[in-house]
Protein backbone atom coordinates (compact mmCIF):
# COMPACT_ATOMS: atom_id res chain seq x y z
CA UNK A 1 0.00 0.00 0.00
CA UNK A 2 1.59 3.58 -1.08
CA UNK A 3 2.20 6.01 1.39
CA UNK A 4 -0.11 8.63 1.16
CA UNK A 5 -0.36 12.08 3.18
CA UNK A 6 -1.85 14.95 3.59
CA UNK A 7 -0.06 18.00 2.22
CA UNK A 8 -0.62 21.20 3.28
CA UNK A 9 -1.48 24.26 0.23
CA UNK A 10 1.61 25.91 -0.32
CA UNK A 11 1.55 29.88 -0.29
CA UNK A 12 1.97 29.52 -3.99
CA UNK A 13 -1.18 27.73 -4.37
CA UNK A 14 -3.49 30.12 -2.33
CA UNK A 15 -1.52 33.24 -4.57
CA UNK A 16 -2.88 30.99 -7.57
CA UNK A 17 -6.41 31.02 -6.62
CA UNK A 18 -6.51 34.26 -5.50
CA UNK A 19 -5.44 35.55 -8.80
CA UNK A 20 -7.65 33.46 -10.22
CA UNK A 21 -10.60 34.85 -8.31
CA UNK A 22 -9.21 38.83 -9.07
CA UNK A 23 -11.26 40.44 -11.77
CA UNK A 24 -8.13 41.81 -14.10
CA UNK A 25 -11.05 42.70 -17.10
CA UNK A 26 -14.57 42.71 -17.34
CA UNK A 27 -15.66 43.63 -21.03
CA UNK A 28 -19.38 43.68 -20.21
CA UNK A 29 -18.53 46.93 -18.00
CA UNK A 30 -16.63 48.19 -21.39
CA UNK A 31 -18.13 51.72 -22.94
CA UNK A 32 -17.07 53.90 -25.41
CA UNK A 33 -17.26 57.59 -23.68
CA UNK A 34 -19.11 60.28 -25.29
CA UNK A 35 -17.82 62.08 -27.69
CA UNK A 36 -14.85 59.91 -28.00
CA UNK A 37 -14.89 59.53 -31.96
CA UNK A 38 -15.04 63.05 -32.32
CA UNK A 39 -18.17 62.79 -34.67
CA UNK A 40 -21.86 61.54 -34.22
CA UNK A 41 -22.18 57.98 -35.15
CA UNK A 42 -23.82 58.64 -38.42
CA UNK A 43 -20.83 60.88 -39.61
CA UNK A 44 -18.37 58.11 -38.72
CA UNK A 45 -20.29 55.34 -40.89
CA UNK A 46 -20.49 57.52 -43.24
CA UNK A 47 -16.72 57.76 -43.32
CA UNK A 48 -16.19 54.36 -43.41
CA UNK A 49 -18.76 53.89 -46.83
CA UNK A 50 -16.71 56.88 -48.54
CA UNK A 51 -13.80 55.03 -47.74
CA UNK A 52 -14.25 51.71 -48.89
CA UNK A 53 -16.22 52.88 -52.34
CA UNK A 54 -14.29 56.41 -53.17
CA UNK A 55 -10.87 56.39 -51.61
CA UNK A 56 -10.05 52.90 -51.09
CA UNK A 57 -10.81 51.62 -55.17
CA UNK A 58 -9.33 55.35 -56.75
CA UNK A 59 -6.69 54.99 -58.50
CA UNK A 60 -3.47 55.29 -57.38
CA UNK A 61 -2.25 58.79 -59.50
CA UNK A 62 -5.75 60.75 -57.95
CA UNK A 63 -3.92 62.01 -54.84
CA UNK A 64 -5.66 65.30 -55.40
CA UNK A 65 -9.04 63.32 -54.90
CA UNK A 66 -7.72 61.46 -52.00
CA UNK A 67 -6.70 64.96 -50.58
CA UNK A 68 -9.88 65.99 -50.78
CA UNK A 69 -12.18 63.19 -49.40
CA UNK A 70 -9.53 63.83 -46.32
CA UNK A 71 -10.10 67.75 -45.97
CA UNK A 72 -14.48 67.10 -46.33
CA UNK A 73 -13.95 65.05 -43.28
CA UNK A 74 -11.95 67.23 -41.41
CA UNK A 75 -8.66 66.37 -41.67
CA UNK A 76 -5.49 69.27 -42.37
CA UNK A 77 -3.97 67.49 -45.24
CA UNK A 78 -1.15 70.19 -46.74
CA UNK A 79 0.03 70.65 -50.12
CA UNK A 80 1.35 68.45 -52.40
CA UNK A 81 0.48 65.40 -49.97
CA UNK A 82 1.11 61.87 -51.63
CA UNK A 83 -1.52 59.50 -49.93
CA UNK A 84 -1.81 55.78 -51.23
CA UNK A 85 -5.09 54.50 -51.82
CA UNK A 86 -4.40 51.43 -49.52
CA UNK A 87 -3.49 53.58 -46.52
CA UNK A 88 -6.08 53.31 -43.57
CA UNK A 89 -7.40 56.44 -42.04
CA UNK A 90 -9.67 55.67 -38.94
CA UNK A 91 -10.90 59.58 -38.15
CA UNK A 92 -9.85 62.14 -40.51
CA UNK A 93 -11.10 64.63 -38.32
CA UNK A 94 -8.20 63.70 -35.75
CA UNK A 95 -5.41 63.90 -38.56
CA UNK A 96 -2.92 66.33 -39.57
CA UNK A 97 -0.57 65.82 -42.24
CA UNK A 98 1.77 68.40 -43.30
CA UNK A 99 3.27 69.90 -47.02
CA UNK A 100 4.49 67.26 -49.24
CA UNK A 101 4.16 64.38 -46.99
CA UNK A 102 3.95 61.19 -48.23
CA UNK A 103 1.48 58.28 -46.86
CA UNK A 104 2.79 55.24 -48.08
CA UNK A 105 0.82 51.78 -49.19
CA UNK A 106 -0.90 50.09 -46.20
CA UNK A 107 -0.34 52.38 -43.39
CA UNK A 108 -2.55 52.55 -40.60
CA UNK A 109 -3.38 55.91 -39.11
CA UNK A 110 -5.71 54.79 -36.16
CA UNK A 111 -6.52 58.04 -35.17
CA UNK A 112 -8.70 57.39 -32.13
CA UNK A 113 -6.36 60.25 -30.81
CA UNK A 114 -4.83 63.22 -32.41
CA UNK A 115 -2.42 62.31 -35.22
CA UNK A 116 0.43 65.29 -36.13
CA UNK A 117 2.49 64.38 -39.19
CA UNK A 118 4.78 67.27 -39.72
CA UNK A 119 5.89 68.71 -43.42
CA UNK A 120 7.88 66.35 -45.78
CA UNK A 121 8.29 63.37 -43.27
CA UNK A 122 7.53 59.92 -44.99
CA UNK A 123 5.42 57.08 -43.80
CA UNK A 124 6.68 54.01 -45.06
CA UNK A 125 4.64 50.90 -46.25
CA UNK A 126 2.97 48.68 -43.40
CA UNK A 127 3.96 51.43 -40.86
CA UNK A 128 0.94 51.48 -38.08
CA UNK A 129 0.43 54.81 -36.19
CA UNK A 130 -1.93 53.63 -33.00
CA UNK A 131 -2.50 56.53 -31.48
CA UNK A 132 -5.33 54.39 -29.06
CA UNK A 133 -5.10 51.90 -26.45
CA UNK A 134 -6.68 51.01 -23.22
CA UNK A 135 -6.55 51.98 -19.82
CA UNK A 136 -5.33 47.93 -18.79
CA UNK A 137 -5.56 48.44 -15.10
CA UNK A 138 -9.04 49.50 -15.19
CA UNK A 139 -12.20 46.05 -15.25
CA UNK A 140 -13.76 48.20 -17.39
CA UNK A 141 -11.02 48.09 -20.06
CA UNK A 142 -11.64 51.73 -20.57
CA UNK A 143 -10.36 53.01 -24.23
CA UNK A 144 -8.09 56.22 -24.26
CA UNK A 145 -7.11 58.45 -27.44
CA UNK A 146 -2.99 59.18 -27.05
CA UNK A 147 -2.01 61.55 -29.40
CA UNK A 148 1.16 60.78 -31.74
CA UNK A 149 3.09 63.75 -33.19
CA UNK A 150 5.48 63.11 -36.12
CA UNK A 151 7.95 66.10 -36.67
CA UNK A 152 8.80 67.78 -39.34
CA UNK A 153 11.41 65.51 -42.23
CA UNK A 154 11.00 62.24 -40.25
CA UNK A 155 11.12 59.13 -42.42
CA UNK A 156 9.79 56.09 -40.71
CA UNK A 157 10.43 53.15 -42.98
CA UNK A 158 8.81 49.72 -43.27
CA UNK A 159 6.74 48.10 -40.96
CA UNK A 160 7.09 50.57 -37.95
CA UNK A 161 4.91 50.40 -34.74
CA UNK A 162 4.59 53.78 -33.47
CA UNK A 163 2.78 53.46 -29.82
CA UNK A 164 0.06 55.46 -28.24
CA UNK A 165 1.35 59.47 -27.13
CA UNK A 166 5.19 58.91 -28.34
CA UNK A 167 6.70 62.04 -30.29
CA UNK A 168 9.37 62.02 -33.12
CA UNK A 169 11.68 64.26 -33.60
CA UNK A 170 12.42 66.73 -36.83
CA UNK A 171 14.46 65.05 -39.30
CA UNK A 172 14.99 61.50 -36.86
CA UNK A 173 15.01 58.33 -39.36
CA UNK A 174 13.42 55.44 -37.89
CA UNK A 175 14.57 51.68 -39.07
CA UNK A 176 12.12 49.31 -40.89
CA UNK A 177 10.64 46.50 -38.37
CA UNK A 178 10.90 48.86 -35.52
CA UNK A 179 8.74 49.13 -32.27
CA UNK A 180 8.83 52.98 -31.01
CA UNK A 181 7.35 52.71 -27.25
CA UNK A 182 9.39 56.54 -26.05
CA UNK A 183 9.87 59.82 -27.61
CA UNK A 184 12.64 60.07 -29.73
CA UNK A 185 15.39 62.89 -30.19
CA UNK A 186 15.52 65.24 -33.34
CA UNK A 187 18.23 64.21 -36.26
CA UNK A 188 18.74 61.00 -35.25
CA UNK A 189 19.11 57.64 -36.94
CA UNK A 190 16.42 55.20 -34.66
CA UNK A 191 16.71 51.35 -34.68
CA UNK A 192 15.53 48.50 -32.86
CA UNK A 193 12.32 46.84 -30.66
CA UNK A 194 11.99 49.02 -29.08
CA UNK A 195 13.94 51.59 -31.21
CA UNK A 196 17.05 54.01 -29.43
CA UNK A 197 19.19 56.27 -30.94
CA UNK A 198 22.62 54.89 -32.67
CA UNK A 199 23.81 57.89 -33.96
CA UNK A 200 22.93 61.49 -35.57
CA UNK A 201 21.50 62.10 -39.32
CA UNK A 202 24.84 63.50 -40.64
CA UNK A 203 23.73 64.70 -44.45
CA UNK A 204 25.42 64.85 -47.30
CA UNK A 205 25.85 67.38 -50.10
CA UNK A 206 24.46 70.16 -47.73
């Protein structure tokens, strides 16, 4: 016959149950605020039906159209602004993009917050802006607009993650495939997950 006794619960046992009886998020408590798109609900679906059947399908040489569509729902789009018909714009109204920008093929501007994108800075292909997240100590989940401000002759290159409130510098140059979490310095060359300055923007030919 095997030995069998009684073992007592280990502190690591009751910590296990009691996290598993703490309520870390309860999305049936979850609410979008008031006022939190910016727009009544009508205007915002409205949006999104322009977008899929006017901006979306035009072809890719109408960035003057694109332009436009942007600026009737409230976005500051500057001159000379290259947008790509693939890009995603969630709120125009919460966008500004500066002179002779350029938006490049599949970038996501999820403008649940403000969105600055200063003059001539480039946003490469796959690049996702989320200026949103949520408030992950809270049950209730709560969601949160964090504005993003892009300065002046940035180029952020392939595939960048740009988090919720971080700020670019004028002229930095961020690395394809990066994850930008902090604030980064003006004139600087940006690399990494999550990205840090290696060294300055030194130019050429100046």
């Amino acid at each position: 016959m095997s030995d069998i006794r009684w073992i007592p619960k280990t502190k690591d046992a009751q910590t296990e149950r009691e996290t598993s009886e703490r309520v870390y998020q309860d999305l049936s408590r979850f609410a979008v605020p008031p006022g939190f798109r910016g727009r009544p609900s009508w205007f915002v679906q409205l949006w999104w039906i322009v977008d899929a059947l006017l901006f979306r399908p035009s072809p890719q040489v109408m960035y003057a159209w694109r332009r436009s569509l942007l600026r009737l729902f409230g976005a500051q789009v500057g001159a000379g602004v290259i947008i790509r018909p693939s890009a995603r714009v969630t709120y125009p109204w919460k966008v500004s993009i500066g002179d002779h920008a350029w938006i490049g093929d599949d970038v996501t501007l999820y403008s649940l917050g403000q969105i600055d994108i200063g003059a001539h800075s480039v946003i490469s292909q796959k690049s996702y802006l989320c200026a949103g997240d949520h408030d992950h100590l809270q049950p209730d989940f709560a969601i949160r607009g964090r504005r993003i401000c892009i300065g002046a002759q940035v180029w952020v290159a392939s595939d960048v993650f740009v988090a919720p409130g971080v700020s670019i510098g004028d002229g930095t140059v961020v690395g394809a495939r990066s994850t930008v979490v902090h604030d980064l310095p003006a004139g600087m060359i940006c690399i990494g997950n999550p990205a840090k300055a290696i060294k300055r923007r030194v130019m050429r030919g100046v």
